[in-house]
Protein backbone atom coordinates (compact mmCIF):
# COMPACT_ATOMS: atom_id res chain seq x y z
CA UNK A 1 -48.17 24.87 35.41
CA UNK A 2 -49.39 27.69 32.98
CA UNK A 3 -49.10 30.96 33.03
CA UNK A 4 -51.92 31.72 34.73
CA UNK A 5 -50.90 29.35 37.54
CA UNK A 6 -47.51 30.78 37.17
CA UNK A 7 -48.88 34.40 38.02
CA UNK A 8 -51.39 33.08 40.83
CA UNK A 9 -47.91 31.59 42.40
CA UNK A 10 -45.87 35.01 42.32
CA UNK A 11 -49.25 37.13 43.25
CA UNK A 12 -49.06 34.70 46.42
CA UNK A 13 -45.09 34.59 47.30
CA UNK A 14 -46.00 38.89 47.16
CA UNK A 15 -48.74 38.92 48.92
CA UNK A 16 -50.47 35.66 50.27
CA UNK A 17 -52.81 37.57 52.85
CA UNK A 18 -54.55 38.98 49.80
CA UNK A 19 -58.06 37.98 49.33
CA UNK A 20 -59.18 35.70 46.12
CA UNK A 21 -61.58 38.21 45.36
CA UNK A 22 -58.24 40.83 45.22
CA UNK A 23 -56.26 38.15 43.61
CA UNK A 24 -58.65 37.52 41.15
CA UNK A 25 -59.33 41.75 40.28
CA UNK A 26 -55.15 41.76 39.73
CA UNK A 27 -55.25 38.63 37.40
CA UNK A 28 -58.46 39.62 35.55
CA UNK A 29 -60.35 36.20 35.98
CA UNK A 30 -64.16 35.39 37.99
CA UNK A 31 -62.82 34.85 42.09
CA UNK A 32 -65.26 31.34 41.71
CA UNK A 33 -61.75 30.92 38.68
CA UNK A 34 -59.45 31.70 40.70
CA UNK A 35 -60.49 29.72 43.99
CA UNK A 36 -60.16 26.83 41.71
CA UNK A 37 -57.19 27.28 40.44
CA UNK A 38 -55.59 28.21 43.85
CA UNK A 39 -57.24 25.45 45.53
CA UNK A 40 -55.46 22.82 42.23
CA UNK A 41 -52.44 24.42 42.96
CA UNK A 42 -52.99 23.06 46.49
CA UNK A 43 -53.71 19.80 45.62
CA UNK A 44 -50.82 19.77 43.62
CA UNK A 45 -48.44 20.31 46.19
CA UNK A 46 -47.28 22.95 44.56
CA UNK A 47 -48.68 25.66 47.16
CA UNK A 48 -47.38 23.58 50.56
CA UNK A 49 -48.53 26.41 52.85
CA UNK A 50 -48.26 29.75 53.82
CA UNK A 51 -46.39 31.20 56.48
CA UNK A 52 -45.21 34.76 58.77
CA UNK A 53 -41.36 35.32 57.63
CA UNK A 54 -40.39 36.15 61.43
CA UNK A 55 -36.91 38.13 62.06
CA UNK A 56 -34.91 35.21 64.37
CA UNK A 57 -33.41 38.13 66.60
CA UNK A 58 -36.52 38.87 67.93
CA UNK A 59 -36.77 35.32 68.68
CA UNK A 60 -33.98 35.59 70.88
CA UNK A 61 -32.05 33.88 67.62
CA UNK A 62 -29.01 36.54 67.27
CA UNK A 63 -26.70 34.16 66.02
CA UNK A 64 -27.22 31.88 62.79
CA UNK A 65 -24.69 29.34 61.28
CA UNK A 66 -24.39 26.58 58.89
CA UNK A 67 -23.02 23.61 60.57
CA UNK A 68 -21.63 21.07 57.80
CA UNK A 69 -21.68 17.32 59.65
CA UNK A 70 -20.11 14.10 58.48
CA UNK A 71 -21.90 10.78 59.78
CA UNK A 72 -20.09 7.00 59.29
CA UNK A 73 -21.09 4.86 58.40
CA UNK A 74 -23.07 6.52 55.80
CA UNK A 75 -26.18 4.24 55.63
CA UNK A 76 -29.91 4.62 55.30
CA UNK A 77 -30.21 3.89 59.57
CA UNK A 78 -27.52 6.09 60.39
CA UNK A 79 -28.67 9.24 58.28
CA UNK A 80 -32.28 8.70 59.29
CA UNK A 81 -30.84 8.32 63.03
CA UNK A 82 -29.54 11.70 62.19
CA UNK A 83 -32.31 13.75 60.96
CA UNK A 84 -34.64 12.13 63.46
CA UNK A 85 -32.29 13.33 66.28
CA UNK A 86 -31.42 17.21 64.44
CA UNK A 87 -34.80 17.81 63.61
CA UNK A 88 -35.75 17.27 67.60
CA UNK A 89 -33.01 20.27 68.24
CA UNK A 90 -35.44 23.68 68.98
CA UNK A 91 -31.58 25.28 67.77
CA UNK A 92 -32.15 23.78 64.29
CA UNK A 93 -33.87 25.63 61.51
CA UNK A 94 -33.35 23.66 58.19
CA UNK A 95 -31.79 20.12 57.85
CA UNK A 96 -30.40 19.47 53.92
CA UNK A 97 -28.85 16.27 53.44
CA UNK A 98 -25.72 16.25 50.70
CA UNK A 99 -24.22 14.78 48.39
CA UNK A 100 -20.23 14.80 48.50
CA UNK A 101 -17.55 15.71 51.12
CA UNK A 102 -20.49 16.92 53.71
CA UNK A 103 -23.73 14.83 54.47
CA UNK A 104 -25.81 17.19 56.52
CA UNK A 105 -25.43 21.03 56.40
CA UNK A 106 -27.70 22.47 59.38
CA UNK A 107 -28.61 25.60 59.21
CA UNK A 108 -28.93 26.68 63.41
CA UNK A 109 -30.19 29.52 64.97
CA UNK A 110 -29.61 30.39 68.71
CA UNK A 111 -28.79 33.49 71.35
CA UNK A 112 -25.30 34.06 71.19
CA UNK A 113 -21.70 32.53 70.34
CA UNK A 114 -21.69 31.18 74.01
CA UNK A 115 -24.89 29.38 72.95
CA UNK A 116 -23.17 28.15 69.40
CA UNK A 117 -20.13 26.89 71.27
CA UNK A 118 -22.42 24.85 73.66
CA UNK A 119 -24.79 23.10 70.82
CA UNK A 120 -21.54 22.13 69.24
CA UNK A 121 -19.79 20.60 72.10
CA UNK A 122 -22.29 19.44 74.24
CA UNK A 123 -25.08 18.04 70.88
CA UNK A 124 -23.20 17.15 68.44
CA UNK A 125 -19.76 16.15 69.49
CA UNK A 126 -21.46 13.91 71.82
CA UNK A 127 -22.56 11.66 68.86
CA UNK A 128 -21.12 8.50 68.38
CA UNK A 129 -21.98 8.48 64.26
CA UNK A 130 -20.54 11.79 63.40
CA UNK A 131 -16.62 12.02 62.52
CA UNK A 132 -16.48 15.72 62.04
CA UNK A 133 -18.10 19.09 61.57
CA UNK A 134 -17.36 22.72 60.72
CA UNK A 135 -19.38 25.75 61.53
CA UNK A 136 -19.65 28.86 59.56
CA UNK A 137 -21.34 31.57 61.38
CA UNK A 138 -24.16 33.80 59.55
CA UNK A 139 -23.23 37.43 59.10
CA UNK A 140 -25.68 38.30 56.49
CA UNK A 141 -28.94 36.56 54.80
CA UNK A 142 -30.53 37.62 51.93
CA UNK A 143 -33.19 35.74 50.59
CA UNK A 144 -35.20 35.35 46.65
CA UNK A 145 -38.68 35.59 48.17
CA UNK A 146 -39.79 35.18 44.64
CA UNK A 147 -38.71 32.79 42.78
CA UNK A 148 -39.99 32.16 39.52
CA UNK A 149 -40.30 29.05 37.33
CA UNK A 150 -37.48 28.24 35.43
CA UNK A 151 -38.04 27.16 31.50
CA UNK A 152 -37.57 23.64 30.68
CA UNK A 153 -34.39 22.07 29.51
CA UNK A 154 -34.23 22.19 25.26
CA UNK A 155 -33.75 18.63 24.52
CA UNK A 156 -32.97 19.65 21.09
């Protein structure tokens, strides 16, 4: 990515309802330039979509944790079992598989503790392949909306 690209990326993680023809005026480039570029960027994979960032409480989704999960025995079946099965949970919102003492960490989202307590006990401890898990429960989020390219390593 250049700069350009670089600039078309952080114009669209501000604003990505803007037109081309608006993105184009704030970049200073033809919109027939831009289109390109944003439509490369696509192709790429570097833009993967766009999307409405909606507040989970008026989902009904008062209540968010991080649920680290341990699965044995740790093997390519049992942690695609896994995902298969926590990415079919409507309580689930993001599924990150680790490395070290954890190998999931879900991130959940649901109406109350009541509603926590009964995912936990009546999902997950009901799975044969998982040994343990620990919850932490979401007071605050804050988010980097923004985030920018990082430079690449000096391999001086």
């Amino acid at each position: 990515m250049d700069e350009l690209d670089s600039e078309i990326v952080r114009l669209l993680q501000t604003d990505a309802r803007q037109s081309n023809r608006e993105l184009a005026r704030q970049l200073g480039i033809a919109p027939s330039t831009c289109l390109e570029r944003v439509r490369a960027l696509h192709r790429r994979g570097v833009i993967r979509g766009y999307h409405a960032d909606i507040d989970p409480a008026a989902l009904n989704r008062g209540v968010q944790a991080l649920v680290s999960v341990q699965v044995r025995p740790l093997s390519r079946a049992v942690i695609d079992a896994f995902k298969g099965f926590a990415s079919g949970l409507p309580e689930v919102l993001h599924i990150f598989v680790l490395s070290g003492g954890d190998d999931f960490l879900l991130h959940v989202a649901v109406q109350d503790l009541d509603h926590l307590h009964a995912f936990l006990t009546d999902r997950l401890s009901k799975r044969g392949e998982i040994t343990g898990f620990r919850t932490s429960v979401i007071f605050q989020q804050v988010s980097n909306t923004v985030p920018t390219r990082l430079p690449a390593p000096d391999l001086a």
